[in-house]
Every structure is written in C-alpha cells, then in structure tokens.
C-alpha atoms as a PDB file:
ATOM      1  CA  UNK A   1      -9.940   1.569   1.248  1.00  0.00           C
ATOM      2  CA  UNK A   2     -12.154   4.359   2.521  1.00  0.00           C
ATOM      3  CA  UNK A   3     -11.667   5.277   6.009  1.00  0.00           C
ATOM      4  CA  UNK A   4      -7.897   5.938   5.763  1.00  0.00           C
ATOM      5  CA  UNK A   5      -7.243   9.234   5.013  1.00  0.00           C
ATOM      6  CA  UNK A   6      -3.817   9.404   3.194  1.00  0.00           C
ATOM      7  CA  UNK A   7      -2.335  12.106   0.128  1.00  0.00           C
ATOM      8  CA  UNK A   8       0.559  10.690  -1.863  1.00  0.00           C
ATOM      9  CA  UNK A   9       3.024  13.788  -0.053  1.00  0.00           C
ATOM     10  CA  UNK A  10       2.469  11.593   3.173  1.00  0.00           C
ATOM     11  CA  UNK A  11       3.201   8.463   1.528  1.00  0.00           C
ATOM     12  CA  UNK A  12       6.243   9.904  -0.305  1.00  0.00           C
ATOM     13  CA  UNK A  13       6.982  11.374   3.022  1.00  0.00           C
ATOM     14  CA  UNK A  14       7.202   8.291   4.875  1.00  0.00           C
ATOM     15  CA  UNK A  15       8.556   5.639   1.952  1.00  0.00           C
ATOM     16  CA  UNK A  16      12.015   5.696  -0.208  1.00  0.00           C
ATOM     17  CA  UNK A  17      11.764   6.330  -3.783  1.00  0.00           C
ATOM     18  CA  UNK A  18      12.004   2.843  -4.641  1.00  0.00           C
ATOM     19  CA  UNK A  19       9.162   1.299  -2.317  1.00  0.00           C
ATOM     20  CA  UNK A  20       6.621   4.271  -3.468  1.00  0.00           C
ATOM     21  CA  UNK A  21       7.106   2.797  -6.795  1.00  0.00           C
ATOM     22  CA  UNK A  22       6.581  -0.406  -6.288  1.00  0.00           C
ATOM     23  CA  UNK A  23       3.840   0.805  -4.177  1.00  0.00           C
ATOM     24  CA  UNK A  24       2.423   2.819  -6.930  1.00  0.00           C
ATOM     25  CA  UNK A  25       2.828   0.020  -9.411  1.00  0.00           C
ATOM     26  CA  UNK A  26       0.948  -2.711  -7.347  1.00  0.00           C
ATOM     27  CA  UNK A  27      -2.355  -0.229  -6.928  1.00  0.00           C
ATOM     28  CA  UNK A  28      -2.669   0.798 -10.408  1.00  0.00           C
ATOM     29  CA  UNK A  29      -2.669  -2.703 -11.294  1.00  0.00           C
ATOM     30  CA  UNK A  30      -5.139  -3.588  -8.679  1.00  0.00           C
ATOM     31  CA  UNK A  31      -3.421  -6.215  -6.558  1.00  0.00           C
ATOM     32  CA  UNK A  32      -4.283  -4.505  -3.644  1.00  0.00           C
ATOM     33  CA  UNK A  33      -6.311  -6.350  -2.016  1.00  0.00           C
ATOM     34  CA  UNK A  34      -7.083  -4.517   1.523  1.00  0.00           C
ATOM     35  CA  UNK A  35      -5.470  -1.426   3.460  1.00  0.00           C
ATOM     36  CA  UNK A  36      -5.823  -1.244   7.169  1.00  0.00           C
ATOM     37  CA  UNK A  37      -5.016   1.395  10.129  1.00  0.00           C
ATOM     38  CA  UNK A  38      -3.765   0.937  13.586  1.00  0.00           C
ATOM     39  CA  UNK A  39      -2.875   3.997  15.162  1.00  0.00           C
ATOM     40  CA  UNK A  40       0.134   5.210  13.347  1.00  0.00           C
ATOM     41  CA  UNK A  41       0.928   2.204  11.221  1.00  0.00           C
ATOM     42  CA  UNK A  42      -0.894   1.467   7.610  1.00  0.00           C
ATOM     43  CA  UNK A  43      -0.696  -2.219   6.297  1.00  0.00           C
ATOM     44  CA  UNK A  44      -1.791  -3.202   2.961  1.00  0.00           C
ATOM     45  CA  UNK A  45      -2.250  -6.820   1.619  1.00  0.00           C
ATOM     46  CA  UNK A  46      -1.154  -7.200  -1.624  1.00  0.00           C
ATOM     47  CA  UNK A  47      -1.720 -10.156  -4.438  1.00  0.00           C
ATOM     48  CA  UNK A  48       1.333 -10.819  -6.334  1.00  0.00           C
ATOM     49  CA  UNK A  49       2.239 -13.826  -8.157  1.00  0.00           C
ATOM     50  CA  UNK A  50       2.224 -16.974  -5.001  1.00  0.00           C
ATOM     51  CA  UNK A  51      -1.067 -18.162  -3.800  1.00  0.00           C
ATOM     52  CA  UNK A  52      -1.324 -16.041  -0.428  1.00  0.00           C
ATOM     53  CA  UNK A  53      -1.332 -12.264  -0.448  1.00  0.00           C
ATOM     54  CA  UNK A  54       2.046 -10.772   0.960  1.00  0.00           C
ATOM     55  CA  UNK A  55       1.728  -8.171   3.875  1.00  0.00           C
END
C-alpha cells in the first residue's frame, strides 16, 4: 500500500462512522488485498468470505 499517502483524520473525514469501522475491521484482519489511487478517488480490494475480492 505504499505510495498512497493517507492519515486516519482523512479517512474519518471522508467515511461515516459505520464504513470506517468496517473499514478498520477488514485491515486489521488483513483481507485487504490491494489499495489503489486515481486522482481523487482511493479503491481498495478486499477478501471477504465469496471467492472474488469485493471492490
């Protein structure tokens, strides 16, 4: 994930309480799998319990 430069104030900043959980919750149990930048917009594939990762 190196390359994006991001502080958990922006995240909070930008995300309801509820998805920064489940955001939280999913990287400190490692299913995320890649985080990408295009201009403005931060996508992050994440493994949950189905075959294919979930963006």
């Amino acid at each position: 994930m190196s390359g994006i430069n991001l502080s958990e104030s922006i995240i909070r900043h930008n995300t309801n309480s509820k998805s920064f959980q489940r955001g939280e919750i999913c990287y400190r149990d490692g299913s995320v799998l890649s985080v990408t930048q295009r201009g403005e917009e931060i996508q992050a594939e994440v493994q949950g319990s189905e075959q294919q990762p979930y963006r």
